[in-house]
C-alpha atoms as a PDB file:
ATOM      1  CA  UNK A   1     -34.965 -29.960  62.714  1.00  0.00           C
ATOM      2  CA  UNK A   2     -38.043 -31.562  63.303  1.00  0.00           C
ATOM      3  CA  UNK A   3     -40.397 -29.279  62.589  1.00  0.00           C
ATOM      4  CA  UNK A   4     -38.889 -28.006  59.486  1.00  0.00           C
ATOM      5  CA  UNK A   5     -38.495 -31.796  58.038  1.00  0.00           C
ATOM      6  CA  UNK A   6     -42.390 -32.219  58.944  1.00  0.00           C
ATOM      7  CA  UNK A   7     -42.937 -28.925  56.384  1.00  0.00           C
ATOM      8  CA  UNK A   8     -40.774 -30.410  54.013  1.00  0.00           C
ATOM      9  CA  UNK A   9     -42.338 -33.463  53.804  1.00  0.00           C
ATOM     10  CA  UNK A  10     -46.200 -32.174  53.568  1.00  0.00           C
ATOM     11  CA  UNK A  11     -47.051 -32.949  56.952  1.00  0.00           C
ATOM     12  CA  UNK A  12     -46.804 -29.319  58.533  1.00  0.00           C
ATOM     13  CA  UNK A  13     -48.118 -26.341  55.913  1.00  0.00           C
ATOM     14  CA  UNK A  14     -45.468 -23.812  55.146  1.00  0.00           C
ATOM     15  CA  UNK A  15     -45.577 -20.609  56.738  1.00  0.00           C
ATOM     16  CA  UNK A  16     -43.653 -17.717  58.774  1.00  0.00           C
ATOM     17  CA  UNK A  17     -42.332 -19.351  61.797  1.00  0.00           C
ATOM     18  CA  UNK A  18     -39.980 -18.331  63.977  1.00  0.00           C
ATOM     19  CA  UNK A  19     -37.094 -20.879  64.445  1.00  0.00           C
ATOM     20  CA  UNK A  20     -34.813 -22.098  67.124  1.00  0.00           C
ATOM     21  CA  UNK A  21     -32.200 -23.855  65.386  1.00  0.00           C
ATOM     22  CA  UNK A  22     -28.197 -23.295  65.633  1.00  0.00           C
ATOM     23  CA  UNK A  23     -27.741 -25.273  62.514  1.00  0.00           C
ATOM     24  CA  UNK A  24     -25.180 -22.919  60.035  1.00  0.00           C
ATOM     25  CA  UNK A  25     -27.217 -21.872  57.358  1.00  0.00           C
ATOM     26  CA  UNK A  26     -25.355 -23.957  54.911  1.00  0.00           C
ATOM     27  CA  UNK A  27     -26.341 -27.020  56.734  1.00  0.00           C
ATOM     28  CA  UNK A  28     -29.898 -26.063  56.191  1.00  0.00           C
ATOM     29  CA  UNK A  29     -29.491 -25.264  52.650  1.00  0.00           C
ATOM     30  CA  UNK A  30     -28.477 -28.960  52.266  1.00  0.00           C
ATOM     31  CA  UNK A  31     -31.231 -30.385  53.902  1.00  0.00           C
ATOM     32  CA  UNK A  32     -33.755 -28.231  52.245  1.00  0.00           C
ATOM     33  CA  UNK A  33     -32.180 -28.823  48.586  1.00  0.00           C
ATOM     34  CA  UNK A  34     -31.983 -33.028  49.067  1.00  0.00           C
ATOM     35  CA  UNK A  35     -35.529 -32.582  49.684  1.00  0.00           C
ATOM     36  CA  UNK A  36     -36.546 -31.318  46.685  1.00  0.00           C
ATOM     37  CA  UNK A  37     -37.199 -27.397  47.721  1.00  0.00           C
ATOM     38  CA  UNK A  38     -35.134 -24.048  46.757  1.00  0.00           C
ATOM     39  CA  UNK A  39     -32.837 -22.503  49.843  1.00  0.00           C
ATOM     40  CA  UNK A  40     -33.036 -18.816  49.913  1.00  0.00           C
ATOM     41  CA  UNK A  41     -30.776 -17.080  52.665  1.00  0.00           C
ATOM     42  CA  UNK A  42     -31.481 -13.368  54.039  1.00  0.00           C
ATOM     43  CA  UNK A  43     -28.814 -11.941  56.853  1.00  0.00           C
ATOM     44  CA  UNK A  44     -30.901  -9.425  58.492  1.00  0.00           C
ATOM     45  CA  UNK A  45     -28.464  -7.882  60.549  1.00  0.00           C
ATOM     46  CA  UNK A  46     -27.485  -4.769  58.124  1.00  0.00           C
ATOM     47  CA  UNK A  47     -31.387  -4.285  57.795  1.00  0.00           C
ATOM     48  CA  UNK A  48     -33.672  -2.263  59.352  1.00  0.00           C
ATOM     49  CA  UNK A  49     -35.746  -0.463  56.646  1.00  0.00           C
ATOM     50  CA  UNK A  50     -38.154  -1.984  54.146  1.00  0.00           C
ATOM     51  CA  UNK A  51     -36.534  -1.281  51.452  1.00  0.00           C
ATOM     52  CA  UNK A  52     -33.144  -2.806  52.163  1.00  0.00           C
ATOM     53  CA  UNK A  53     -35.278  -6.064  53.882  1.00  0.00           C
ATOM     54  CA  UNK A  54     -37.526  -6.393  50.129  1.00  0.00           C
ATOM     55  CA  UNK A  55     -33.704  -5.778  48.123  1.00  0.00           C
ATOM     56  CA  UNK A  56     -32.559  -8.393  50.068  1.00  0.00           C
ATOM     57  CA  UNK A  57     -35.552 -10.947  49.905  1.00  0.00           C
ATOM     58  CA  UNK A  58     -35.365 -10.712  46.153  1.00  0.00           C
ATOM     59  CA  UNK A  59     -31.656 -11.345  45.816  1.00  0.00           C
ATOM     60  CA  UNK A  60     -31.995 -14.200  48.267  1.00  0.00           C
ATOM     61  CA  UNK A  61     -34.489 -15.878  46.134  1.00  0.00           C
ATOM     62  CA  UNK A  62     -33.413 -14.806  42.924  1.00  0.00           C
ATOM     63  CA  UNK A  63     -36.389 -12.446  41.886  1.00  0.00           C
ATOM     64  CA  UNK A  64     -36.211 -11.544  38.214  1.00  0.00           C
ATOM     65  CA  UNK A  65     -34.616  -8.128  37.431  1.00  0.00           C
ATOM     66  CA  UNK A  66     -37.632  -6.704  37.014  1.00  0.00           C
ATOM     67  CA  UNK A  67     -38.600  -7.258  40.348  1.00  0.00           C
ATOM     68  CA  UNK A  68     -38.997  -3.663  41.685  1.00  0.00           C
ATOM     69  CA  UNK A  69     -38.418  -4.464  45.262  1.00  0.00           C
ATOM     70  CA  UNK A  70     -41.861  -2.613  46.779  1.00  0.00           C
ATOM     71  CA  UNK A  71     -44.908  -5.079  47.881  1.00  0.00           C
ATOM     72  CA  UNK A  72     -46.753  -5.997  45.246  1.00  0.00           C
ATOM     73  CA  UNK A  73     -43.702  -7.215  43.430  1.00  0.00           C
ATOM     74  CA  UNK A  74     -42.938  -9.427  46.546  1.00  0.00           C
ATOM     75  CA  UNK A  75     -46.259 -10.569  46.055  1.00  0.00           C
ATOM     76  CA  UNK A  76     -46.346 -10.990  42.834  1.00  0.00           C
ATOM     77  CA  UNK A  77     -42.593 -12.957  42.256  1.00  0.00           C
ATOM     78  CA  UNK A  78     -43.754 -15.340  45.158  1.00  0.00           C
ATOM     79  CA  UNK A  79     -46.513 -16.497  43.833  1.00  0.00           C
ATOM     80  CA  UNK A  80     -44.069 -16.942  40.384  1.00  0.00           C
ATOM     81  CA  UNK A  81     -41.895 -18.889  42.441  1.00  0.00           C
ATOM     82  CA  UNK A  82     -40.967 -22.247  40.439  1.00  0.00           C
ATOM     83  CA  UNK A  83     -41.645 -24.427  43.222  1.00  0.00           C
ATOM     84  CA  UNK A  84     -41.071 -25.127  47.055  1.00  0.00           C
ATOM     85  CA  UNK A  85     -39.264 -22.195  48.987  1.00  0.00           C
ATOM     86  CA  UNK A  86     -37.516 -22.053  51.835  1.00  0.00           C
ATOM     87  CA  UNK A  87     -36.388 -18.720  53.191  1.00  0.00           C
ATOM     88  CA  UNK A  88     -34.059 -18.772  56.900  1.00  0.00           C
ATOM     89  CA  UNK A  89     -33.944 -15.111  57.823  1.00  0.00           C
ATOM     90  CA  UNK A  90     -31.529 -14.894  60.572  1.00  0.00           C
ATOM     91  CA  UNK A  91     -31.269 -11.301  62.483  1.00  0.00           C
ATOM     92  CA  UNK A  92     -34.925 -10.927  61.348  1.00  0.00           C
ATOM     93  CA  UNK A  93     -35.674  -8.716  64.492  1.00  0.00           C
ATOM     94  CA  UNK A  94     -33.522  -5.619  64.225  1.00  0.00           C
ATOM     95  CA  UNK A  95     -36.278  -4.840  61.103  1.00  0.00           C
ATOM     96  CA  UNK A  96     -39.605  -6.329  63.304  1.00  0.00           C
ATOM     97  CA  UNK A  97     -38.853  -3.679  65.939  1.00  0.00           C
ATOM     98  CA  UNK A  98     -37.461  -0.925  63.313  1.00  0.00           C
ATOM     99  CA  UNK A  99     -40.412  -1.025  61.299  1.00  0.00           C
ATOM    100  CA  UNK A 100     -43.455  -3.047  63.338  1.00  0.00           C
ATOM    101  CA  UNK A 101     -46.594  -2.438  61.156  1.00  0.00           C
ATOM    102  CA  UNK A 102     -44.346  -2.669  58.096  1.00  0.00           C
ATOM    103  CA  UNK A 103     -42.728  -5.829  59.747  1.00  0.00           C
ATOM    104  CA  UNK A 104     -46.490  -7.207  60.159  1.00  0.00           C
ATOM    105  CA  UNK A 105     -46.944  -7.059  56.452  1.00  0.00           C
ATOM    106  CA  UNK A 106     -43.946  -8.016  54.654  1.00  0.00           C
ATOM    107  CA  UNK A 107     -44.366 -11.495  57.209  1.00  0.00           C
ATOM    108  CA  UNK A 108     -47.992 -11.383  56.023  1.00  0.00           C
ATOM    109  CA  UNK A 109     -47.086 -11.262  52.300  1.00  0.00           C
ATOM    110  CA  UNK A 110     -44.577 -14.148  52.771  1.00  0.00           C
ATOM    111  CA  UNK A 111     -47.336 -16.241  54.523  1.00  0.00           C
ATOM    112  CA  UNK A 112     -50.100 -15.376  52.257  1.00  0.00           C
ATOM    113  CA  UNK A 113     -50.640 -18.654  49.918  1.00  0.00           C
ATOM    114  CA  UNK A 114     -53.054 -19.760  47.739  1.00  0.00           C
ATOM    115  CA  UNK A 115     -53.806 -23.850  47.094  1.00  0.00           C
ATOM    116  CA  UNK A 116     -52.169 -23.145  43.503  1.00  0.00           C
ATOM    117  CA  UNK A 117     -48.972 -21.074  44.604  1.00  0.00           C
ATOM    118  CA  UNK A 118     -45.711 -22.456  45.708  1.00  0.00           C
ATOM    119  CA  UNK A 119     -45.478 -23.347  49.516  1.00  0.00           C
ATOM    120  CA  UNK A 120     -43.366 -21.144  50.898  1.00  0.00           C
ATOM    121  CA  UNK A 121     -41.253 -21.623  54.570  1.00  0.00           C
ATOM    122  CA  UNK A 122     -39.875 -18.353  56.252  1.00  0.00           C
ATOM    123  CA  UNK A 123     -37.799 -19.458  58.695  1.00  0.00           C
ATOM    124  CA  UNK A 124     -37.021 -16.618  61.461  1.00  0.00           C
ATOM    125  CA  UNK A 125     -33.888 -17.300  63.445  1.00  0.00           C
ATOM    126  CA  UNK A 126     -32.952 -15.452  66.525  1.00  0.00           C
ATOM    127  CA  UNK A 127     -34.612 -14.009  69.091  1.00  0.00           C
ATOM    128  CA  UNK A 128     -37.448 -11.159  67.911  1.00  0.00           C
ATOM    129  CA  UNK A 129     -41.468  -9.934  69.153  1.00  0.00           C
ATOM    130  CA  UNK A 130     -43.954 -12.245  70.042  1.00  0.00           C
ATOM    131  CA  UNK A 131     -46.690 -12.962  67.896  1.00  0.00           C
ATOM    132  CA  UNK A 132     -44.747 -15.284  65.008  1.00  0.00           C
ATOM    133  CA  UNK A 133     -45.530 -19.019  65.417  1.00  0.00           C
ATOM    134  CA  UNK A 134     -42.835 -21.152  66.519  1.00  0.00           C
ATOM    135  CA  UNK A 135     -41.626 -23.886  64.397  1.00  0.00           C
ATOM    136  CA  UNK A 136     -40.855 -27.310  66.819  1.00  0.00           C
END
């Protein structure tokens, strides 16, 4: 939990970071929500295509209805984001190897901040491709 306490306290910038933690997802939502931050939870298992992995990134972190699930909108509602995010993805790697290139840029868009938008944490749980940074 280390690592993920260090991001919630300023110390570590948010990011997409793959995660090694057996902690049940409602355990995290706790910890995230006592310190201050929104808990959004995406089961990746079922998913494999983009459009079922944007669906379900915008129902975890209640996207207005609006939202029209393609990648600008993700863009767009994360940046609208009230405040602090975290998102634990679990199962994130039946989609990464699915859909690779469109894998790259859906973790791109959740990583892409700016000093004035929200910081965001994408927590990947479970084993998946190299190439994400590992949370510790």
């Amino acid at each position: 939990m280390s690592g993920l306490a260090a991001v919630l306290a300023g110390r570590h910038p948010a990011g997409v970071h793959r995660w090694a933690s057996a902690l049940p997802a409602a355990d995290v939502r706790h910890v995230v929500e006592q310190a201050g931050w929104t808990f959004g939870y995406v089961d990746g298992a079922p998913l494999d295509t983009t459009p079922a992995v944007l669906r379900a990134i915008g129902d975890a972190l209640a996207f207005p209805d609006h939202y029209g699930a393609n990648l600008d909108a993700l863009h767009d509602c994360l940046r609208d984001l009230p405040g602090p995010t975290v998102l634990l993805w679990d199962a994130w790697s039946g989609y990464a190897r699915a859909e690779p290139r469109r894998f790259a840029v859906v973790a791109e868009i959740l990583g892409e901040r700016t000093p004035a938008d929200p910081p965001v944490e994408v927590l990947l749980r479970g084993p998946g491709p190299d190439g994400v940074p590992v949370l510790q």
